[in-house]
Protein backbone atom coordinates (compact mmCIF):
# COMPACT_ATOMS: atom_id res chain seq x y z
CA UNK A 1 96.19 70.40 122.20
CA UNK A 2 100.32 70.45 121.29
CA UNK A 3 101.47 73.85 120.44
CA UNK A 4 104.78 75.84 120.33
CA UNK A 5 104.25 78.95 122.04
CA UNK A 6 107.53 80.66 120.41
CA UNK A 7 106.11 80.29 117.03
CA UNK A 8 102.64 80.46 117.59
CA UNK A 9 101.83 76.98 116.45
CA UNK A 10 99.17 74.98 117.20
CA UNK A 11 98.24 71.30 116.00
CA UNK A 12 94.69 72.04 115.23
CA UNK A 13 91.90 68.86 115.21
CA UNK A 14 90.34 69.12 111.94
CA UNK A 15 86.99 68.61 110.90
CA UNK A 16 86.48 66.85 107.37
CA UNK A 17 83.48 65.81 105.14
CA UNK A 18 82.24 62.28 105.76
CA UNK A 19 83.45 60.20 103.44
CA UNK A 20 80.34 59.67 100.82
CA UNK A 21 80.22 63.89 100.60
CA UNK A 22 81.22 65.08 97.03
CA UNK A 23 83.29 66.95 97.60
CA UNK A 24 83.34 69.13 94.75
CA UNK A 25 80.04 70.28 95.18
CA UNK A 26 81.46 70.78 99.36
CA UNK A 27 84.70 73.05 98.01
CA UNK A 28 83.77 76.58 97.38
CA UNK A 29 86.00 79.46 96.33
CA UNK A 30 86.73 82.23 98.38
CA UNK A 31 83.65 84.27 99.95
CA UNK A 32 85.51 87.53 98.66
CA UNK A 33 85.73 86.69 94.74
CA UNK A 34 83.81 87.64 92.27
CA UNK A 35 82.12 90.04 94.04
CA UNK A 36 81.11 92.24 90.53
CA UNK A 37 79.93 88.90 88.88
CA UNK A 38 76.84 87.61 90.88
CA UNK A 39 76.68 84.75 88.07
CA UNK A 40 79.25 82.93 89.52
CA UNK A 41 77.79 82.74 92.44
CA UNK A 42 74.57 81.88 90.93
CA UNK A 43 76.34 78.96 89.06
CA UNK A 44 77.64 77.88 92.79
CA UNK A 45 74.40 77.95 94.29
CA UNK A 46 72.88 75.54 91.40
CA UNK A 47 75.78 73.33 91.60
CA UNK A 48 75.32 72.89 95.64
CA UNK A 49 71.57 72.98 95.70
CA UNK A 50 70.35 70.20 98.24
CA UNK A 51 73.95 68.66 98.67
CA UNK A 52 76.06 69.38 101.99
CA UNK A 53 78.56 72.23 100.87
CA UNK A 54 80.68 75.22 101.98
CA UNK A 55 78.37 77.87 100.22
CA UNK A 56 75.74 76.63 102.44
CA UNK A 57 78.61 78.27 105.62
CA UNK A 58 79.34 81.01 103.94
CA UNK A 59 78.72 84.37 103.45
CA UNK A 60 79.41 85.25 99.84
CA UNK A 61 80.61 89.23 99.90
CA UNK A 62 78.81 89.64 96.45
CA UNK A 63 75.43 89.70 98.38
CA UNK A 64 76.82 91.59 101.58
CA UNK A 65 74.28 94.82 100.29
CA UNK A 66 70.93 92.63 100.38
CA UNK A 67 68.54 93.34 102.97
CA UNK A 68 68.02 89.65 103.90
CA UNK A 69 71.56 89.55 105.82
CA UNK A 70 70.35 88.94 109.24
CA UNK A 71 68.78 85.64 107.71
CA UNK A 72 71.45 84.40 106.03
CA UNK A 73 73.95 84.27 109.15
CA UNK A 74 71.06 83.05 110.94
CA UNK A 75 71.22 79.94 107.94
CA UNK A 76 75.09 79.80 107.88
CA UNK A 77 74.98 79.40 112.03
CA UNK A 78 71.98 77.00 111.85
CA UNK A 79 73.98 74.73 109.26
CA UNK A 80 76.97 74.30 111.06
CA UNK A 81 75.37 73.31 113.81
CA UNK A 82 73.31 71.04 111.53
CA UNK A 83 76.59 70.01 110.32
CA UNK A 84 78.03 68.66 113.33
CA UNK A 85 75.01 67.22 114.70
CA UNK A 86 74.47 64.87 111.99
CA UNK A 87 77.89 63.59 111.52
CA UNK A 88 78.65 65.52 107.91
CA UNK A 89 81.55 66.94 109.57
CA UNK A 90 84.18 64.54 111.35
CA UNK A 91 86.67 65.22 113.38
CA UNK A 92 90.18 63.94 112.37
CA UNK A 93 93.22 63.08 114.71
CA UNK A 94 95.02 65.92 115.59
CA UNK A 95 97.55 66.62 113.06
CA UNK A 96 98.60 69.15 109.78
CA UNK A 97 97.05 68.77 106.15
CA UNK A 98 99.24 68.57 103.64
CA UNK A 99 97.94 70.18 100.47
CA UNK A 100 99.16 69.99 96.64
CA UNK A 101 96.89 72.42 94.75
CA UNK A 102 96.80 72.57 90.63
CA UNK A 103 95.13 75.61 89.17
CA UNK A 104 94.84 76.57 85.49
CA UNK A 105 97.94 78.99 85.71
CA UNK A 106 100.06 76.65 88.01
CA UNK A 107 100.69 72.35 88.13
CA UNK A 108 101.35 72.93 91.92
CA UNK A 109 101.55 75.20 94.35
CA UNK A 110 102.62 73.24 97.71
CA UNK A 111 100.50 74.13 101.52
CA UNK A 112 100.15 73.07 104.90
CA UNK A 113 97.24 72.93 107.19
CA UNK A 114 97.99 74.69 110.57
CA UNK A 115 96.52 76.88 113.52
CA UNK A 116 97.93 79.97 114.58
CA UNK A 117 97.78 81.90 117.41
CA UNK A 118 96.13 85.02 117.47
CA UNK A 119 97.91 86.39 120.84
CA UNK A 120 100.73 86.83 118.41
CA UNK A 121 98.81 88.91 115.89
CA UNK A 122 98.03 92.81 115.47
CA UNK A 123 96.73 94.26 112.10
CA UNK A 124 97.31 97.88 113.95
CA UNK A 125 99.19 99.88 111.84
CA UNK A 126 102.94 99.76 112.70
CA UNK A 127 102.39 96.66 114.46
CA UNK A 128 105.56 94.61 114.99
CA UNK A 129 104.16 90.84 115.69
CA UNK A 130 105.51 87.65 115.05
CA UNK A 131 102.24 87.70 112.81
CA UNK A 132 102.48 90.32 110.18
CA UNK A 133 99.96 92.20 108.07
CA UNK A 134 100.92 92.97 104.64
CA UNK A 135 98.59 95.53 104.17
CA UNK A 136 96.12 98.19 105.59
CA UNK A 137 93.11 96.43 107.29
CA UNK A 138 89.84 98.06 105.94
CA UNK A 139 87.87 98.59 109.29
CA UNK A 140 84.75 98.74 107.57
CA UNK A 141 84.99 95.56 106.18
CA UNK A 142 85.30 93.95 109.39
CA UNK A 143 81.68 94.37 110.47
CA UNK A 144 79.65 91.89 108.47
CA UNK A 145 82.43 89.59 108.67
CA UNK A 146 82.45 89.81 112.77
CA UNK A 147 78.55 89.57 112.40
CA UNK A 148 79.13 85.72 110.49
CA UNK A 149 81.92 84.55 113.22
CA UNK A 150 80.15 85.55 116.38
CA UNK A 151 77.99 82.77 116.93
CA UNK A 152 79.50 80.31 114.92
CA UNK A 153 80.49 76.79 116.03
CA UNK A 154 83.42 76.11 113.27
CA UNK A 155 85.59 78.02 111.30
CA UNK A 156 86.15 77.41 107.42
CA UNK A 157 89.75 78.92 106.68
CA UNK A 158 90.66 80.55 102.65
CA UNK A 159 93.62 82.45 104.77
CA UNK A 160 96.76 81.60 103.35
CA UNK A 161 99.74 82.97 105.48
CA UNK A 162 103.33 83.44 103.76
CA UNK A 163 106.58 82.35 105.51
CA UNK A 164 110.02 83.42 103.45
CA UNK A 165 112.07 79.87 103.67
CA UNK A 166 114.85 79.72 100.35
CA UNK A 167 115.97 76.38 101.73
CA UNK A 168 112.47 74.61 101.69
CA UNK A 169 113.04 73.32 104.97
CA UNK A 170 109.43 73.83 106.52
CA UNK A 171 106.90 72.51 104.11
CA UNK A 172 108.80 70.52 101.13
CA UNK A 173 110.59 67.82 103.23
CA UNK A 174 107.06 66.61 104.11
CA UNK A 175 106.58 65.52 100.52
CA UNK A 176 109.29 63.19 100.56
CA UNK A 177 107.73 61.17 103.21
CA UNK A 178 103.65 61.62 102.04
CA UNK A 179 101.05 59.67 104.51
CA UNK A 180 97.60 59.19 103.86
CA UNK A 181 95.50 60.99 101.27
CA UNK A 182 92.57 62.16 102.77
CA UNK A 183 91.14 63.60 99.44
CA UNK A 184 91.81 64.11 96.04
CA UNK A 185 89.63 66.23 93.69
CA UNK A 186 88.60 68.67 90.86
CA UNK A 187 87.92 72.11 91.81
CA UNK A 188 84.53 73.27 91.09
CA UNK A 189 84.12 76.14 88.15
CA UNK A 190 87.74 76.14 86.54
CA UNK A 191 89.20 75.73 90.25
CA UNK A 192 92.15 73.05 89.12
CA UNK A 193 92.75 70.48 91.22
CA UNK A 194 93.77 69.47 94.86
CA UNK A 195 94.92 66.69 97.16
CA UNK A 196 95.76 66.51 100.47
CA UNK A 197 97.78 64.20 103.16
CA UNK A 198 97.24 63.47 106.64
CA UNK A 199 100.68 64.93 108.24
CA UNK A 200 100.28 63.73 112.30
CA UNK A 201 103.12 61.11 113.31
CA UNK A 202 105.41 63.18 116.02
CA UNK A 203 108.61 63.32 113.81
CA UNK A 204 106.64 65.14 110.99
CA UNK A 205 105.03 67.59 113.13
CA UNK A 206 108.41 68.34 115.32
CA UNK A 207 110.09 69.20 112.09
CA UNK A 208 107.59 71.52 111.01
CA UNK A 209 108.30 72.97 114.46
CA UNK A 210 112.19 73.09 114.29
CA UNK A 211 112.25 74.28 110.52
CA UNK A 212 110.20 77.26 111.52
CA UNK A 213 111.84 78.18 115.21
CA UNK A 214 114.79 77.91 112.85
CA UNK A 215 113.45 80.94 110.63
CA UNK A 216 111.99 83.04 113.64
CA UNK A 217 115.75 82.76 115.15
CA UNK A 218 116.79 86.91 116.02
CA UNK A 219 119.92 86.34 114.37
CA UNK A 220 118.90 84.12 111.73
CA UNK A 221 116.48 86.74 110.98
CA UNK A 222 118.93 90.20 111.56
CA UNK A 223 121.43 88.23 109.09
CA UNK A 224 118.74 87.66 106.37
CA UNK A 225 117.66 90.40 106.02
CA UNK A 226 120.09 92.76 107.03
CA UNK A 227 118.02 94.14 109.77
CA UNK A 228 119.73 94.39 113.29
CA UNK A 229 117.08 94.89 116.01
CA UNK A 230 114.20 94.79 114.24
CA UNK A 231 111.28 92.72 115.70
CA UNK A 232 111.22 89.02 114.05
CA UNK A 233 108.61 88.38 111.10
CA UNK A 234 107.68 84.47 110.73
CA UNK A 235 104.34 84.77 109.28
CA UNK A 236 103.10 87.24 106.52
CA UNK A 237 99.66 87.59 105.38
CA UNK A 238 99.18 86.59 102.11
CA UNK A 239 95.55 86.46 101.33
CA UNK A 240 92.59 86.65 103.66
CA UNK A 241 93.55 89.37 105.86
CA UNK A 242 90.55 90.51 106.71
CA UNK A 243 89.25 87.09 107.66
CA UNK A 244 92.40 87.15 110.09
CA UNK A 245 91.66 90.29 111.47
CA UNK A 246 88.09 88.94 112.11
CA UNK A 247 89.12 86.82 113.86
CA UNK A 248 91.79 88.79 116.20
CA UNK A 249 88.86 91.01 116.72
CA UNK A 250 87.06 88.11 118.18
CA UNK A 251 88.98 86.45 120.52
CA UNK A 252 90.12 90.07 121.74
CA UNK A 253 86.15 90.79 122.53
CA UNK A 254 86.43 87.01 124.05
CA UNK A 255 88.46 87.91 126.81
CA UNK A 256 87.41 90.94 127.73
CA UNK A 257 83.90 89.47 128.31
CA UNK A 258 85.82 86.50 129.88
CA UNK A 259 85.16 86.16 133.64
CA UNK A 260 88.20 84.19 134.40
CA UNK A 261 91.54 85.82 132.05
CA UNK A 262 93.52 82.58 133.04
CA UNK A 263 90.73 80.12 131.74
CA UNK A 264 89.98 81.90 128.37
CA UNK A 265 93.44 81.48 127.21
CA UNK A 266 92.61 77.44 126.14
CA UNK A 267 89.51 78.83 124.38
CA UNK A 268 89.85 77.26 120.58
CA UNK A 269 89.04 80.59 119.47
CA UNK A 270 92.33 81.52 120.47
CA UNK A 271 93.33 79.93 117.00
CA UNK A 272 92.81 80.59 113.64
CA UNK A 273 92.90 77.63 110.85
CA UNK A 274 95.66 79.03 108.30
CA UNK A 275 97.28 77.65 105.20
CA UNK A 276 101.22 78.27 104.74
CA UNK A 277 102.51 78.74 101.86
CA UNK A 278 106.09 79.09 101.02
CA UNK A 279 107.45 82.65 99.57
CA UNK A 280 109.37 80.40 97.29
CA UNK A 281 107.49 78.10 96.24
CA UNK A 282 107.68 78.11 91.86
CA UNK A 283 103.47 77.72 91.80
CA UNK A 284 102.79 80.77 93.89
CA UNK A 285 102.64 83.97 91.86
CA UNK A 286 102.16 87.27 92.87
CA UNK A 287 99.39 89.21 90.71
CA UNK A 288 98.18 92.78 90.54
CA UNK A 289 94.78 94.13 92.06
CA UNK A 290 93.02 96.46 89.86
CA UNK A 291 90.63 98.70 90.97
CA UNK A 292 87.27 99.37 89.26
CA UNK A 293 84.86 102.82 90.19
CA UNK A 294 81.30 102.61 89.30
CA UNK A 295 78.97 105.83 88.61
CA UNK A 296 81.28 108.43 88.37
CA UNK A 297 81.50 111.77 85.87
CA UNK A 298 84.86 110.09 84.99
CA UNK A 299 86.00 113.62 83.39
CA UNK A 300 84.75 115.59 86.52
CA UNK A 301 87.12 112.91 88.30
CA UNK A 302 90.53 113.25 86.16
CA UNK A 303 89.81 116.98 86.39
CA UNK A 304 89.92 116.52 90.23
CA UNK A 305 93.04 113.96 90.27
CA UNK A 306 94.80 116.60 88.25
CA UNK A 307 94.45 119.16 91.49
CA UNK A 308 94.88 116.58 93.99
CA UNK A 309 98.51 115.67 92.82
CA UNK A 310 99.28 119.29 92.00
CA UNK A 311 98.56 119.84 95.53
CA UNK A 312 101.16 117.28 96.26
CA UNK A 313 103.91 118.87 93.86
CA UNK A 314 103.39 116.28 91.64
CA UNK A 315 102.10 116.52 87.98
CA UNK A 316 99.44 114.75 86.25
CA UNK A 317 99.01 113.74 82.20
CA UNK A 318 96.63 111.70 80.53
CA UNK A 319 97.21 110.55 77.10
CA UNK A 320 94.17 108.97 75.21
CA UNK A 321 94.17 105.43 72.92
CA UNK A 322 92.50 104.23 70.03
CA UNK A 323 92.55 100.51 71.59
CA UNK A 324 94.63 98.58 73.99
CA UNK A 325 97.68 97.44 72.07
CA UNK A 326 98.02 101.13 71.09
CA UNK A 327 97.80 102.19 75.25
CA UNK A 328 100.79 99.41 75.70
CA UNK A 329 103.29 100.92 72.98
CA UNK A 330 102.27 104.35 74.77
CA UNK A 331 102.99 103.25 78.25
CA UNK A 332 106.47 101.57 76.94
CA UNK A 333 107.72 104.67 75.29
CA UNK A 334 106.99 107.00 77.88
CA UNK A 335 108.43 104.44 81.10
CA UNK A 336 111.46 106.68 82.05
CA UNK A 337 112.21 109.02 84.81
CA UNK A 338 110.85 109.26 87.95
CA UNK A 339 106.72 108.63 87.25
CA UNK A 340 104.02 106.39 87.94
CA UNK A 341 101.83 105.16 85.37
CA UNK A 342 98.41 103.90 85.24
CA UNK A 343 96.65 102.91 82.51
CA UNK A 344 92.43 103.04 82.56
CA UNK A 345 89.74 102.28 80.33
CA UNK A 346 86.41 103.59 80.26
CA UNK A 347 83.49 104.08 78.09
CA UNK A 348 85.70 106.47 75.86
CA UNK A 349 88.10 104.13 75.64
CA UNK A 350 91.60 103.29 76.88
CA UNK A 351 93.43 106.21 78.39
CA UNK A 352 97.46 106.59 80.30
CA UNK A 353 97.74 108.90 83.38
CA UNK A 354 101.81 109.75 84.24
CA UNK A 355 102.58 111.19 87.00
CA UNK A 356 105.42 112.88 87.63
CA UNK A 357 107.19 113.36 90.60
CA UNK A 358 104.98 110.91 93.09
CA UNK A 359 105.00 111.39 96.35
CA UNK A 360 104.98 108.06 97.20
CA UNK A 361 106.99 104.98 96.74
CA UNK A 362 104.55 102.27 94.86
CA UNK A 363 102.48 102.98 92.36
CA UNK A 364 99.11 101.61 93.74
CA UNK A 365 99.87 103.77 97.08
CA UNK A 366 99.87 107.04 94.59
CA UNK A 367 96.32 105.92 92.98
CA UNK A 368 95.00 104.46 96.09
CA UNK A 369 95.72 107.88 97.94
CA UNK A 370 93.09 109.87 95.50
CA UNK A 371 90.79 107.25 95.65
CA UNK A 372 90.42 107.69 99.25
CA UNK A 373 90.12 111.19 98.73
CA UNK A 374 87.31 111.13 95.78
CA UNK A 375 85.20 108.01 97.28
CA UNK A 376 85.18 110.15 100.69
CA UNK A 377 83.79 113.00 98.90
CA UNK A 378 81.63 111.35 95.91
CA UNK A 379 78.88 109.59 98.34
CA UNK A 380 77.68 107.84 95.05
CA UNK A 381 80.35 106.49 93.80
CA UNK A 382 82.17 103.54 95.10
CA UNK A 383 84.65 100.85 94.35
CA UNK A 384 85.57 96.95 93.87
CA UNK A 385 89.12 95.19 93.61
CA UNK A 386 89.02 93.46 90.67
CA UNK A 387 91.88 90.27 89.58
CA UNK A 388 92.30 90.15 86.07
CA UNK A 389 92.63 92.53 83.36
CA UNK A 390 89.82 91.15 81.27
CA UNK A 391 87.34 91.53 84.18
CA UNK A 392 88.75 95.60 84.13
CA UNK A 393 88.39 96.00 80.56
CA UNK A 394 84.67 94.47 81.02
CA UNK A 395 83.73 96.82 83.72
CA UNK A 396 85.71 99.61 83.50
CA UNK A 397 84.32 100.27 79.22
CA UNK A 398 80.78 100.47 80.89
CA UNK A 399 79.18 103.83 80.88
CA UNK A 400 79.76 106.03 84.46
CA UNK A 401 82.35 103.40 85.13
CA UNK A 402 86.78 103.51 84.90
CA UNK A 403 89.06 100.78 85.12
CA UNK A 404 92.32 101.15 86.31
CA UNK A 405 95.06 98.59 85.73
CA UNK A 406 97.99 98.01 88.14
CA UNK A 407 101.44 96.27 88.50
CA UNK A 408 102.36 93.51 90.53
CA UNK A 409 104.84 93.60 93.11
CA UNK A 410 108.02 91.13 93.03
CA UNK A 411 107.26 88.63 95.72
CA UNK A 412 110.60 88.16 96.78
CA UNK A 413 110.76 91.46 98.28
CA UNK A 414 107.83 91.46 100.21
CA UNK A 415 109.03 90.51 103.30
CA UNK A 416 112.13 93.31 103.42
CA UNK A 417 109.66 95.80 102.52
CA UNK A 418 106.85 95.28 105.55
CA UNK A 419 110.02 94.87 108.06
CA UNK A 420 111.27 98.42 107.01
CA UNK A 421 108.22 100.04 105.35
CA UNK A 422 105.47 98.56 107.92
CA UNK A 423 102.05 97.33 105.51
CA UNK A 424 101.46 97.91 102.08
CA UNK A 425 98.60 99.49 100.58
CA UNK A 426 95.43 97.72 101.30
CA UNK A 427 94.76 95.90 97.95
CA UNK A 428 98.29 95.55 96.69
CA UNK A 429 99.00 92.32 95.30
CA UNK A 430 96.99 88.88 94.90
CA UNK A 431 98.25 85.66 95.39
CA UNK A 432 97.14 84.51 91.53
CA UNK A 433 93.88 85.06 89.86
CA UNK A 434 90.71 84.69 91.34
CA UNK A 435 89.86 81.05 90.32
CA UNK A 436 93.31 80.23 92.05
CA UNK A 437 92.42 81.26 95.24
CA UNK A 438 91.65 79.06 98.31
CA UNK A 439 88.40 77.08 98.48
CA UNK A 440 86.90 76.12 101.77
CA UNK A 441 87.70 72.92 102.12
CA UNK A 442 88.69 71.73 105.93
CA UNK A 443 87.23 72.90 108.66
CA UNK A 444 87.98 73.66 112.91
CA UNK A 445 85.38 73.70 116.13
CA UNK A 446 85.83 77.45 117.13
CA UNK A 447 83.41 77.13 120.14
CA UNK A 448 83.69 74.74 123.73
């Protein structure tokens, strides 16, 4: 298989549906949305019923609590093999994918197919890879996800990976020269749109190469960013981190069980099926993460922020709001100074916390700090990352529950930020709304 060691590039051989699959019933979103709104999921599972599909190779995180989860990976491993065995899945030559994807929000937002190399890849904190988390790694959530990957035979990728190119020189050039279309569909559930192009004659895939040895140059990169011996970042994680990290945590256990070091190192597991996405491109949009507590004494909890940050030097105020529109004009007359704020809703109603003084830079590190603190200590509490204020407002208004709205960060300074200020926050920003998020779509042989 070609690859370019330097940049940590592989030309993968994908596996696509044969050509009489529908292939919006095969397209699924993301296993990790929706994870508070089980109807989706129920709408996805009547849509898909008795038709080859992604859901059927998935492990959707909204049903990660339910006690039959031995016997669903046992179904997700048994279908992919399934899969294979009876042709549904075909390999293609080896090459890139070219995708064009439409969403409500956006008209395109501009991708390309490739493996990456996992040998270039820590999600340690203050890692300094070529391959470069953008935020904290949740260990926890590794688990269940290492439990799906372990015995399966292919790998279905909704990792998109960020790389910062103003010029458009590594993905945009390829549109001016488009090849085949291998497919071209709707989006299941409000998902858009997407097409995609077979990208595998030599001269396209050698300037894919060039364009991005050009970006990880040392003093391309020290100029750019202003940065003199700093470690070179080519790839940032944009969404599916923890998918990523699954799959560094694989291949690591891979070759220590390896018998022979030197003969592991070809192992396809090596790789990890990616989409790159350009920083600049005008149809990706950075959106907030909100978080959303369930059964709490949501008094009993402000009571306890209060002493957290007073502990920190900091001080805490919470205004209270007949209705939203009234928490906005609140928010804009008191954004001055040196404060955080964070607007909430609950069953009470809409509320402002301001505090003053932080002791920490971005806003969702301050809230995300306490959080740690409280769900550590209330054992029956707990939390989900919600995208989209609506969904907040929903959950957050229900009794025992609190909703806490966020900013987004400005894309454009994301990559300066993790080369001086290592990961963000876990949870920090989302590449669009939920129904804009990857859907399983192509697919990679992960096992000799």
């Amino acid at each position: 298989m070609l690859t370019f060691d330097r940049i940590a590039l592989q030309v993968p051989t994908l596996l696509l549906p044969r050509v009489d699959i529908d292939l919006t019933k095969w397209a699924v979103i993301a296993c990790d949305q929706y994870t508070s709104e089980p109807a989706y999921w129920e709408k996805v599972e009547e849509l898909t019923a008795g038709s080859p599909s992604t859901s059927h190779l998935i492990f959707p995180e909204v049903y990660l609590d339910e006690p039959d989860s031995e016997e669903r990976i046992r179904r997700i491993n048994h279908e992919m093999e399934r899969y294979l065995a009876e042709g549904i899945l075909v390999p293609q030559k080896p090459g890139f994918l070219l995708v064009d994807r439409q969403t409500q929000a956006v008209p395109s937002r501009k991708g390309v197919i490739v493996a990456l190399d996992l040998e270039q890849y820590d999600y340690r904190e203050g890692a300094q890879s070529l391959i470069r988390a953008t935020e904290g790694t949740i260990l926890d959530r590794l688990p269940p996800r290492i439990r799906v990957r372990e015995q399966a035979c292919i790998e279905l990728p909704h990792i998109m990976v960020l790389i910062d190119d103003p010029q458009q020189t590594v993905i945009e050039p390829l549109f001016a020269r488009l090849q085949e279309t291998v497919y071209d569909f709707p989006l299941m559930l409000g998902g858009g749109h997407i097409r995609g192009y077979r990208v595998d004659d030599a001269d396209s895939i050698r300037q894919v190469a060039k364009a991005l040895e050009r970006l990880a140059d040392p003093e391309q990169f020290a100029r750019r960013y202003d940065v003199a011996g700093q470690p070179v970042v080519l790839y940032a994680m944009g969404d599916g981190n923890h998918s990523f990290a699954t799959a560094k945590a694989i291949w690591e256990k891979l070759k220590v069980e390896a018998p022979d070091r030197q003969a592991i190192m070809d192992h396809p597991a090596r790789y990890a099926l990616v989409e790159l996405v350009n920083l600049h491109d005008p149809g990706l949009e950075f959106e907030a993460i909100h978080r959303v507590l369930f059964d709490v004494d949501v008094e009993a909890m402000l009571l306890q922020m209060g002493n957290y940050f007073a502990g920190q030097g900091a001080i805490l105020r919470c205004e209270r709001f007949a209705d939203r529109a009234a928490l906005e004009a609140g928010r804009r007359a008191a954004d001055t100074g040196h404060r955080h704020q964070i607007p909430f809703v609950s069953a009470d109603g809409f509320g402002l916390l301001t505090i003053e003084k932080p002791a920490l830079h971005l806003t969702v590190a301050t809230l995300q700090s306490f959080l740690d603190r409280f769900l550590a200590e209330e054992k029956n509490a707990r939390i989900d990352y919600i995208h989209g204020e609506s969904a907040v407002t929903s959950l957050g208004s229900r009794q025992g529950n609190v909703g806490f709205y966020l900013p987004a960060i400005s894309k454009h300074e994301l990559f300066k930020t993790i080369i001086l200020d290592g990961a963000l926050p876990r949870k920090t920003f989302s590449m669009g709304e939920a129904d804009e998020k990857r859907f399983y779509l192509e697919c990679r042989k992960i096992r000799r």
